[in-house]
C-alpha atoms as a PDB file:
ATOM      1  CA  UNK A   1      58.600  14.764 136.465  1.00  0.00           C
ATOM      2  CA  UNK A   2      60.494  17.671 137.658  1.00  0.00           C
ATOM      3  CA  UNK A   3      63.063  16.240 136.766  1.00  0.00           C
ATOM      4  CA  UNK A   4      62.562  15.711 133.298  1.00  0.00           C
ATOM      5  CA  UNK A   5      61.177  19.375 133.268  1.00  0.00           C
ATOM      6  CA  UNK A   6      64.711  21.104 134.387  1.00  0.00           C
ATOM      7  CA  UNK A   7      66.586  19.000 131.542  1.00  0.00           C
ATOM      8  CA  UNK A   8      63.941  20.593 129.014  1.00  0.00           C
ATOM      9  CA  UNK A   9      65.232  23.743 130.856  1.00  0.00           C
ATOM     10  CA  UNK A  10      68.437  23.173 130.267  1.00  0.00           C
ATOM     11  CA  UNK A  11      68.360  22.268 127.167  1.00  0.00           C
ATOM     12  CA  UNK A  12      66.889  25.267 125.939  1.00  0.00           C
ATOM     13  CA  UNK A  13      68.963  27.349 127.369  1.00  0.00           C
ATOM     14  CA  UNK A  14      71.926  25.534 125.847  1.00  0.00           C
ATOM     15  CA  UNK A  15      70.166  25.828 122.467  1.00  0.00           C
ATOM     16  CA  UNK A  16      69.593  29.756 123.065  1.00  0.00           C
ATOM     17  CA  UNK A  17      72.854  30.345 124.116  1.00  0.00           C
ATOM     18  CA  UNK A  18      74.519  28.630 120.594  1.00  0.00           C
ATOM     19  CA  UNK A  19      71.788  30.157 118.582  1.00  0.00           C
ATOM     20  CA  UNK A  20      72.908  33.615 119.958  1.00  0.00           C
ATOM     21  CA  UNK A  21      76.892  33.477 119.498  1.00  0.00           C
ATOM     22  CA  UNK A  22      78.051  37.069 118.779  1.00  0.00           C
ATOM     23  CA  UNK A  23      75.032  38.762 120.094  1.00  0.00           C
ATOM     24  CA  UNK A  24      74.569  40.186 123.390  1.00  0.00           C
ATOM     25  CA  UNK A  25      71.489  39.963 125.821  1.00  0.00           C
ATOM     26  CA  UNK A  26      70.358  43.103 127.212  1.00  0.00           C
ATOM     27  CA  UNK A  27      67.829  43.958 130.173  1.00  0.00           C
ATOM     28  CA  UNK A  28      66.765  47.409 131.469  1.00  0.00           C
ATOM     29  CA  UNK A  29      69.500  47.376 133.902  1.00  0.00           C
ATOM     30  CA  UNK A  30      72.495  47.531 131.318  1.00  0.00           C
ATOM     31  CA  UNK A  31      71.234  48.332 128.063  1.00  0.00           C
ATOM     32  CA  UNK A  32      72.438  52.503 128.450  1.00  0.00           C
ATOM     33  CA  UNK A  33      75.704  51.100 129.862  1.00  0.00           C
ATOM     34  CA  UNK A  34      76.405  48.675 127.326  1.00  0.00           C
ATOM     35  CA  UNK A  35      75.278  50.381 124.253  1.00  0.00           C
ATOM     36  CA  UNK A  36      77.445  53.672 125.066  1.00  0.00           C
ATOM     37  CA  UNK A  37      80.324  51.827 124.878  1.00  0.00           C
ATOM     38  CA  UNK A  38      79.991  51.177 121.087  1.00  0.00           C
ATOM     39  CA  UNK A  39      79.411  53.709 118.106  1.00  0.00           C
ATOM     40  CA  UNK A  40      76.485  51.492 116.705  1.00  0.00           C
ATOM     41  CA  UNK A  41      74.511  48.655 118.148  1.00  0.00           C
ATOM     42  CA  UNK A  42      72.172  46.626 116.158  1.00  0.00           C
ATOM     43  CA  UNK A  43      69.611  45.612 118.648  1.00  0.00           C
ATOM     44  CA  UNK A  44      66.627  43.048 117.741  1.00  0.00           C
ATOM     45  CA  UNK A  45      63.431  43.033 120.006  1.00  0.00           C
ATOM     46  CA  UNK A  46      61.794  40.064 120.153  1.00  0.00           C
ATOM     47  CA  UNK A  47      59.972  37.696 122.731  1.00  0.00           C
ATOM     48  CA  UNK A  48      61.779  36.413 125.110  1.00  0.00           C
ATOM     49  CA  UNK A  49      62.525  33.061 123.501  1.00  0.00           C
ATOM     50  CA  UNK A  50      63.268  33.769 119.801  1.00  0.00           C
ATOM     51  CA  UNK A  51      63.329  31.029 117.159  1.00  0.00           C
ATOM     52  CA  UNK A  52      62.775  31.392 113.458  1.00  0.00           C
ATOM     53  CA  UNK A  53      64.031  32.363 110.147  1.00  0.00           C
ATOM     54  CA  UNK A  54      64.461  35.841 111.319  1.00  0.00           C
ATOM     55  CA  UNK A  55      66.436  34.860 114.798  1.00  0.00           C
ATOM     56  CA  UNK A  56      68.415  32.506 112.617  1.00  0.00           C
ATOM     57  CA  UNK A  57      69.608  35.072 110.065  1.00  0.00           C
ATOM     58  CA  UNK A  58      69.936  38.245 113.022  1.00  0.00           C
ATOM     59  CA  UNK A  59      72.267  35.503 114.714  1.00  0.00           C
ATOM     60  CA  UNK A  60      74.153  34.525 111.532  1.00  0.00           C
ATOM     61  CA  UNK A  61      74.964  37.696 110.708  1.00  0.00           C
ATOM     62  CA  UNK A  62      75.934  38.747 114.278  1.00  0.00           C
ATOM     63  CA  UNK A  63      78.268  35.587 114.524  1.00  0.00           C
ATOM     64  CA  UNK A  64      80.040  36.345 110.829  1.00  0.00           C
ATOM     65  CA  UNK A  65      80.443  39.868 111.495  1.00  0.00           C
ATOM     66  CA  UNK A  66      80.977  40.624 115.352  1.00  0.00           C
ATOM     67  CA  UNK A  67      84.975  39.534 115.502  1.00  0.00           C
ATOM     68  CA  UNK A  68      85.883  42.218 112.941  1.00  0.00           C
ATOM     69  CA  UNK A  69      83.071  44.908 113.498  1.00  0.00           C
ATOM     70  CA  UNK A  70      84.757  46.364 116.846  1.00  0.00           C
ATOM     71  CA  UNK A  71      82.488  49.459 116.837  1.00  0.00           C
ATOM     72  CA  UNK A  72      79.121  47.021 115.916  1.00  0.00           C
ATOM     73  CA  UNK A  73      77.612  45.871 118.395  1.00  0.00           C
ATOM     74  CA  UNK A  74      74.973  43.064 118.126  1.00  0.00           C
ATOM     75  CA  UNK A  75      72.416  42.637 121.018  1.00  0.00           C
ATOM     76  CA  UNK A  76      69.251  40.977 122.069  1.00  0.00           C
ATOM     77  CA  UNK A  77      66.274  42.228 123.848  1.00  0.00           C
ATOM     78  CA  UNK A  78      63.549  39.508 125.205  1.00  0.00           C
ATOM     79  CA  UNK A  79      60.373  41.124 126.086  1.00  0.00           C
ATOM     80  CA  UNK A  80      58.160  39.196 128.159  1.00  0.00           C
ATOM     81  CA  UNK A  81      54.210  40.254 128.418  1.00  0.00           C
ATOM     82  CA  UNK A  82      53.633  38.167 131.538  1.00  0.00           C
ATOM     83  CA  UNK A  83      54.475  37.196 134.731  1.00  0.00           C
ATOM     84  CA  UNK A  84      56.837  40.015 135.572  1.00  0.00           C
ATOM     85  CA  UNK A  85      57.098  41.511 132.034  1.00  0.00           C
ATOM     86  CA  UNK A  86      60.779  41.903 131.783  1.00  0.00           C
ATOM     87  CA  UNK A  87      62.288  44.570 129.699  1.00  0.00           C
ATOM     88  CA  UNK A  88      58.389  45.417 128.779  1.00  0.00           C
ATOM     89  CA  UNK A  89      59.987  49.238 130.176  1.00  0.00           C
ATOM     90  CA  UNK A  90      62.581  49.004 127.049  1.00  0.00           C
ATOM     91  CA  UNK A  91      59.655  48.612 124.574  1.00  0.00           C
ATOM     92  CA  UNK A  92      57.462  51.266 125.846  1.00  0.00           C
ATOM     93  CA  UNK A  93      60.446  53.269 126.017  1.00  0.00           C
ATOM     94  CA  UNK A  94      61.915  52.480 122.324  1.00  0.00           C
ATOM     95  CA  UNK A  95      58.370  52.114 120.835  1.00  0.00           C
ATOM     96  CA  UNK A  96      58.884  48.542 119.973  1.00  0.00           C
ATOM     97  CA  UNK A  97      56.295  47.293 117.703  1.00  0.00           C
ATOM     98  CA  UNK A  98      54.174  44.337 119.096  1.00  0.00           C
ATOM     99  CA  UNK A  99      54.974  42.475 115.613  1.00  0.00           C
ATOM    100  CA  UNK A 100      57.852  40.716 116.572  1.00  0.00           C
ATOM    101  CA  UNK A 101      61.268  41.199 115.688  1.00  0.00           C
ATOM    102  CA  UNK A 102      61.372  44.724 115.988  1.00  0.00           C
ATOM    103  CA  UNK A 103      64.856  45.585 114.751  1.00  0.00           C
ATOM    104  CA  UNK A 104      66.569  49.326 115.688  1.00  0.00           C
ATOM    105  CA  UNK A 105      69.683  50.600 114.649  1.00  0.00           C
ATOM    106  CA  UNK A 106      71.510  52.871 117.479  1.00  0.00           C
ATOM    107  CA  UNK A 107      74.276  55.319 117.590  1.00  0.00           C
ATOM    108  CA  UNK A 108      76.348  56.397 120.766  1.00  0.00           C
ATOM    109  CA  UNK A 109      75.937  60.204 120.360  1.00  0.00           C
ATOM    110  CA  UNK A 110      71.890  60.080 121.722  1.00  0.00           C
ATOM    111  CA  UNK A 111      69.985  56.592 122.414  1.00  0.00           C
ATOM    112  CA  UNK A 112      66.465  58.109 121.572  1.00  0.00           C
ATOM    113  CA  UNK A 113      67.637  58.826 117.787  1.00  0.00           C
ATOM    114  CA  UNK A 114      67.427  55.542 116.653  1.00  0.00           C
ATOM    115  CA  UNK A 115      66.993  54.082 113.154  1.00  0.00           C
ATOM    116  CA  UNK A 116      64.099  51.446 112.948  1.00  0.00           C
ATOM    117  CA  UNK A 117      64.701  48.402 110.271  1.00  0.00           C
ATOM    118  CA  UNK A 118      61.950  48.750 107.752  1.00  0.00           C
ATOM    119  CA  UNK A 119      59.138  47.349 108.387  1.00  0.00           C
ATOM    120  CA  UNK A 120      58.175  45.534 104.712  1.00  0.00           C
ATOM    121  CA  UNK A 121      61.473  44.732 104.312  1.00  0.00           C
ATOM    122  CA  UNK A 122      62.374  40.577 104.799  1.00  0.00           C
ATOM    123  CA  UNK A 123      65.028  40.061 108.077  1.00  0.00           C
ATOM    124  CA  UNK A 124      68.051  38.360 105.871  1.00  0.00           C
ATOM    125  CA  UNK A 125      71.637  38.105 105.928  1.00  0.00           C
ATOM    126  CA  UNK A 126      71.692  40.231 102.715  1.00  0.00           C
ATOM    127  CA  UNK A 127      69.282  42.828 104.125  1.00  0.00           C
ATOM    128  CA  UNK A 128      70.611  43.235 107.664  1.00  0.00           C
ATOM    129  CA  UNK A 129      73.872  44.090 105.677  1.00  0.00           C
ATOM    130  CA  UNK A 130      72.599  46.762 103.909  1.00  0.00           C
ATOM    131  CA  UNK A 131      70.895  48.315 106.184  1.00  0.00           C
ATOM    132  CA  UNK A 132      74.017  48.704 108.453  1.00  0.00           C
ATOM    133  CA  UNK A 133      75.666  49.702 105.265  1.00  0.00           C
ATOM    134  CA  UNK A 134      73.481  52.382 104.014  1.00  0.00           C
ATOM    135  CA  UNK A 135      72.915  53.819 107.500  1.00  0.00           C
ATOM    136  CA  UNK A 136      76.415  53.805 109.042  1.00  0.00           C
ATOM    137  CA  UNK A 137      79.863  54.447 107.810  1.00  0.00           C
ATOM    138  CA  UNK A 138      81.211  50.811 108.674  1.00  0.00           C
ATOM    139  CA  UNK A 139      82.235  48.851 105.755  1.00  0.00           C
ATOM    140  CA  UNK A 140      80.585  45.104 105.718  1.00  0.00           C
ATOM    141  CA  UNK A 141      81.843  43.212 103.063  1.00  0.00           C
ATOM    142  CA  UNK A 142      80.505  40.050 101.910  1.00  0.00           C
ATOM    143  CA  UNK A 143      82.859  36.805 102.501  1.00  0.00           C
ATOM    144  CA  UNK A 144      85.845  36.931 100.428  1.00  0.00           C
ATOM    145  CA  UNK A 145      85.735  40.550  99.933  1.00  0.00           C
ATOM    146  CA  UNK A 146      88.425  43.280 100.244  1.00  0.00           C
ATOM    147  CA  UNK A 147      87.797  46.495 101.330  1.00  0.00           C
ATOM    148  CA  UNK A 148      90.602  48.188  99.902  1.00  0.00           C
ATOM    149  CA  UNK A 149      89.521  45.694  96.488  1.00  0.00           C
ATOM    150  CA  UNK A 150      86.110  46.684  96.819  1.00  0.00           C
ATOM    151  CA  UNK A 151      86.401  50.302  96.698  1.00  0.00           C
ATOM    152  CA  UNK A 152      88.528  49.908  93.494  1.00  0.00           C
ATOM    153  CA  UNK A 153      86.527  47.570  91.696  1.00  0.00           C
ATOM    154  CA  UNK A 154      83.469  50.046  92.268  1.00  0.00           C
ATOM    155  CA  UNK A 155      85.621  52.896  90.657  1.00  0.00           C
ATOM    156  CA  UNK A 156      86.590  50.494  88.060  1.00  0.00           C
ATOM    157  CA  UNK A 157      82.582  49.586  87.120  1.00  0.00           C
ATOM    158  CA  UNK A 158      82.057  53.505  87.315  1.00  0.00           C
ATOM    159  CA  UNK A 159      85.317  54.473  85.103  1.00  0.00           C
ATOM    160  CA  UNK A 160      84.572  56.511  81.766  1.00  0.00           C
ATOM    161  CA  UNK A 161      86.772  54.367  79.384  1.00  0.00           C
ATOM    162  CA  UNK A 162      88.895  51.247  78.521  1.00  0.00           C
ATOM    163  CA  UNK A 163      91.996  53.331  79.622  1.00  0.00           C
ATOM    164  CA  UNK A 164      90.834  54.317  82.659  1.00  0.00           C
ATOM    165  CA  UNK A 165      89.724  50.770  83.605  1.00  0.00           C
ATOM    166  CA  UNK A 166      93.583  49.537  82.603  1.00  0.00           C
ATOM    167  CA  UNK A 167      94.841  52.365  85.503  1.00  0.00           C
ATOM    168  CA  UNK A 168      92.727  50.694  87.713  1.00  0.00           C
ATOM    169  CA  UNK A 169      93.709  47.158  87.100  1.00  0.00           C
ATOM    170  CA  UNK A 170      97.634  48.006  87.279  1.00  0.00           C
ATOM    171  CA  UNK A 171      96.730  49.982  90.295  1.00  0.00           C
ATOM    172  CA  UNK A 172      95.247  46.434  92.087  1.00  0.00           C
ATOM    173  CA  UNK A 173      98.186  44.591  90.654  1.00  0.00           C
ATOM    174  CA  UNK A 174     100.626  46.481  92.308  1.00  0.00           C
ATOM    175  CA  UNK A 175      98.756  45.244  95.361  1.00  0.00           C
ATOM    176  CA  UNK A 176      99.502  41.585  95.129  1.00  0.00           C
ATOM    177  CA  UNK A 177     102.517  41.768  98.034  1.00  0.00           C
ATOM    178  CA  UNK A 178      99.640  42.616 100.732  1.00  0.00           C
ATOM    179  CA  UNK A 179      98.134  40.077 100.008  1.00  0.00           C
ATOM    180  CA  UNK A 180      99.854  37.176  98.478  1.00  0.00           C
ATOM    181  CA  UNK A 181     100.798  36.172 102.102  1.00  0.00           C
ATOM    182  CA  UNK A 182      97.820  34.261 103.138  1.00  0.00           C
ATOM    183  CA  UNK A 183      95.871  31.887 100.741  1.00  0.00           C
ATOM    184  CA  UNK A 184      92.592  33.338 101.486  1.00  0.00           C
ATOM    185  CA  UNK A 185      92.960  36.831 100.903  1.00  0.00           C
ATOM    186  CA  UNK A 186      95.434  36.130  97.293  1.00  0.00           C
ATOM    187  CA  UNK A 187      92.539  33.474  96.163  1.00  0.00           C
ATOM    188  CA  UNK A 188      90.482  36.514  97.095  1.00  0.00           C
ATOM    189  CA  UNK A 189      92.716  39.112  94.825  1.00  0.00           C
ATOM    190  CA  UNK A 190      92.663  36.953  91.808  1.00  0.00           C
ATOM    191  CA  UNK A 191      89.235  36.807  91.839  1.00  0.00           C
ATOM    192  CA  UNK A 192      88.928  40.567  91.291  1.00  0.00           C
ATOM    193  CA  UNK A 193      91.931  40.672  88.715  1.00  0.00           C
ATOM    194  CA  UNK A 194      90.396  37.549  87.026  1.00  0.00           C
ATOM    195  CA  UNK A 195      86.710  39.321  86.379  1.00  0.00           C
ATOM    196  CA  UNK A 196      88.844  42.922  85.396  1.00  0.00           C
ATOM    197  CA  UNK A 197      90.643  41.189  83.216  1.00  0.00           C
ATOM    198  CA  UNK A 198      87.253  39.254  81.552  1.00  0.00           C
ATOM    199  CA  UNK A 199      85.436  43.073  81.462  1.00  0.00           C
ATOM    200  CA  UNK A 200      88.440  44.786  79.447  1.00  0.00           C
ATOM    201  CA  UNK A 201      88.457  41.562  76.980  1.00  0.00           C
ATOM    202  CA  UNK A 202      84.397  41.944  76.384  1.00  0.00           C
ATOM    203  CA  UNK A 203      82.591  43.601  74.225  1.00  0.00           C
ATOM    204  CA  UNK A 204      79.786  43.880  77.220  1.00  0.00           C
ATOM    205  CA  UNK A 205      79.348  46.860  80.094  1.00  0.00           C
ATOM    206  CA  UNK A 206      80.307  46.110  83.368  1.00  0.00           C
ATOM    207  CA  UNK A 207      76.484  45.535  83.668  1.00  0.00           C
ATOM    208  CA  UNK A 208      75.917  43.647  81.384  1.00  0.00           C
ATOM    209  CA  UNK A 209      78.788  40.927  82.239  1.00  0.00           C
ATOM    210  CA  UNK A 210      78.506  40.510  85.744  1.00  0.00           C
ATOM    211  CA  UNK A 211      74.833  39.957  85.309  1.00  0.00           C
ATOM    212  CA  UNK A 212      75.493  37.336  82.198  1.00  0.00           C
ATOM    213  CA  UNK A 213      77.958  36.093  84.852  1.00  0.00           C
ATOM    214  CA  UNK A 214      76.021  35.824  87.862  1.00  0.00           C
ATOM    215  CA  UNK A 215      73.091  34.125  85.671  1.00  0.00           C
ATOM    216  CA  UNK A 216      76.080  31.406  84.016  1.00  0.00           C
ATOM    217  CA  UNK A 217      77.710  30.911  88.200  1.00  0.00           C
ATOM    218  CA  UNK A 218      74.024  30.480  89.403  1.00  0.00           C
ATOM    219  CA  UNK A 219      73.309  27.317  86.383  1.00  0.00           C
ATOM    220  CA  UNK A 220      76.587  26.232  87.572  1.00  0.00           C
ATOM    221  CA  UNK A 221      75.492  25.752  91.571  1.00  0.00           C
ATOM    222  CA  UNK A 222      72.203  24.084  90.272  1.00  0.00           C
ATOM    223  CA  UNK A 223      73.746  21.349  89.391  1.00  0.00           C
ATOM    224  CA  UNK A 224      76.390  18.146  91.475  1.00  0.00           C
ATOM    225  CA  UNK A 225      79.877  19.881  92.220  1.00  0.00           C
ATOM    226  CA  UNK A 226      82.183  19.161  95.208  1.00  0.00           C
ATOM    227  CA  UNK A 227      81.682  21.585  98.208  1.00  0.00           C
ATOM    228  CA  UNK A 228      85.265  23.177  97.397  1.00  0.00           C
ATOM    229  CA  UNK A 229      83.882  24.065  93.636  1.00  0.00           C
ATOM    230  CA  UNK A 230      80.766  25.416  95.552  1.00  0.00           C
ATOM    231  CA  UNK A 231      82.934  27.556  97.169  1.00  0.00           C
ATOM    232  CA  UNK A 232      85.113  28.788  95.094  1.00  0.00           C
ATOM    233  CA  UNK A 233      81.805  30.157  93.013  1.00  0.00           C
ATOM    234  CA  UNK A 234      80.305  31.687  96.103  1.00  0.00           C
ATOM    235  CA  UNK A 235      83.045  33.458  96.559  1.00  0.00           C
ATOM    236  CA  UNK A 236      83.009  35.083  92.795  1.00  0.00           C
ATOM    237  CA  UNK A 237      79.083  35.569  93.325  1.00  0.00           C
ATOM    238  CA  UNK A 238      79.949  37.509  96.170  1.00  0.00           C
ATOM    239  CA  UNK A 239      83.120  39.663  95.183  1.00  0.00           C
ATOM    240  CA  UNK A 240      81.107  39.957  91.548  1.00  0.00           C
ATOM    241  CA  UNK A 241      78.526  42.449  93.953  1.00  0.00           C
ATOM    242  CA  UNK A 242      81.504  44.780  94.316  1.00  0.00           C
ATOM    243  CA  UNK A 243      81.042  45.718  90.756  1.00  0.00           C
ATOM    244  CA  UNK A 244      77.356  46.812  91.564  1.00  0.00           C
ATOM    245  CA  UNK A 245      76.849  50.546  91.644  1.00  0.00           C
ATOM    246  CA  UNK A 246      74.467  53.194  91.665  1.00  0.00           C
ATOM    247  CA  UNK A 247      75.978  54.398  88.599  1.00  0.00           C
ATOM    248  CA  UNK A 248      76.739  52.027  85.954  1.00  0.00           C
ATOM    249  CA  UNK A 249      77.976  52.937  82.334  1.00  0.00           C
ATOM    250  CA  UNK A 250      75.379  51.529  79.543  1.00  0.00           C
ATOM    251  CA  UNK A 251      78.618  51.549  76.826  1.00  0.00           C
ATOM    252  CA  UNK A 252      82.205  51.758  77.818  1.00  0.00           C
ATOM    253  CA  UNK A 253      82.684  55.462  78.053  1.00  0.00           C
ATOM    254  CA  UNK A 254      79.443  56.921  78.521  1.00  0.00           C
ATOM    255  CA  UNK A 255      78.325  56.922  82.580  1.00  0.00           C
ATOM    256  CA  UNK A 256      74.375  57.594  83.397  1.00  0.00           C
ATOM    257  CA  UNK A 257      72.324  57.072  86.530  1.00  0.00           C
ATOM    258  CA  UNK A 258      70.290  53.865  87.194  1.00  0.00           C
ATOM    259  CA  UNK A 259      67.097  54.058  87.628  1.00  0.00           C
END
């Protein structure tokens, strides 16, 4: 019997440790030490065994982003409220909500100004990206996307006319040597030329085509295609969400605030 109770054991650790790939575990005893060491750390509070939807999608994002995030840092807290009620000192000392995950968003300069995930808002992939997005100055692009790209095509769905949108487009094509080295990043590069190109040729807003786009893509995944065809339109869904701004023109020429 006990030994059938250490392979459970064992097993669960091994399951904890893959669920956990690119994240940290922290304790009382090195959580200053290790969270100095990076500008921001992304730290989820949780029981001490976390499973779920919202583990699964903290630990997604923490595996896709932590090899090219150097100054990110993705960590774990398990907070036990028996036995010896480990790391119950870094909730009372963090304010860590008893409604599991509690999700904080630190920065290097001073540990006790932290930035708590909101509360009413769902733990995803999509959201945990934002929120280290709108509260940091690290740039997390979606798979597929270029930074460099990205910033361009955001000018380009902000520009004031057709002429200005042409600049922009020769300014990215002058661009193809950086990346026409690696298959990845060129299929990547097309992908923005290809949509430029489609805006300038319609009659619609920037709007108003990537979100006659996105709808068309969407119909397209709904239906039996090979996993490469699947891919290739995930990857416009996601550069197409470079074109999303704040701003966003409601005619070609004429720029006004969204509401």
């Amino acid at each position: 019997m006990n030994q059938i109770l250490v392979t459970c054991l064992l097993l669960i650790q091994a399951s904890l440790s893959w669920a956990s790939n690119g994240c940290v575990d922290l304790d009382g005893l090195n959580f200053d030490k290790v969270v100095k060491r990076f500008q921001y750390s992304l730290v989820k509070f949780d029981v001490a065994f976390p499973y779920g939807d919202k583990h699964e999608a903290f630990t997604y994002f923490a595996k896709e982003n932590s090899e090219h995030l150097d100054h990110l840092l993705f960590a774990l807290v398990g907070i036990k409220d028996y036995g010896e009620k480990e790391n119950a000192d870094l909730g009372k000392r963090f304010n860590v909500k008893e409604a599991f995950p509690d999700i904080k968003l630190f920065n290097n300069d001073s540990l006790n100004n932290f930035i708590d995930y909101p509360e009413n808002l769902p733990v995803t992939v999509y959201n945990l990206r934002e929120f280290i997005s709108s509260n940091t100055d690290l740039y997390i692009g979606l798979p597929g996307c270029l930074k460099e790209i990205d910033e361009l095509a955001a000018k380009f769905a902000l520009s004031s006319n057709a002429e200005e949108m042409s600049q922009i487009l020769s300014q990215i094509e002058n661009l193809d040597s950086i990346y026409s080295n690696t298959e990845k990043l060129h299929k990547s590069f097309n992908v923005y030329l290809m949509l430029m190109k489609k805006i300038l040729q319609s009659e619609k807003t920037v709007r108003e085509f990537i979100t006659s786009e996105e709808a068309r893509i969407q119909h397209l995944l709904s239906g039996k295609l090979s996993e490469n065809k699947k891919a290739d339109l995930n990857l416009r869904l996601n550069i197409m969400k470079s074109f999303k701004t704040t701003k966003q023109p409601t005619q070609k020429g004429v720029v006004t605030d969204e509401l």
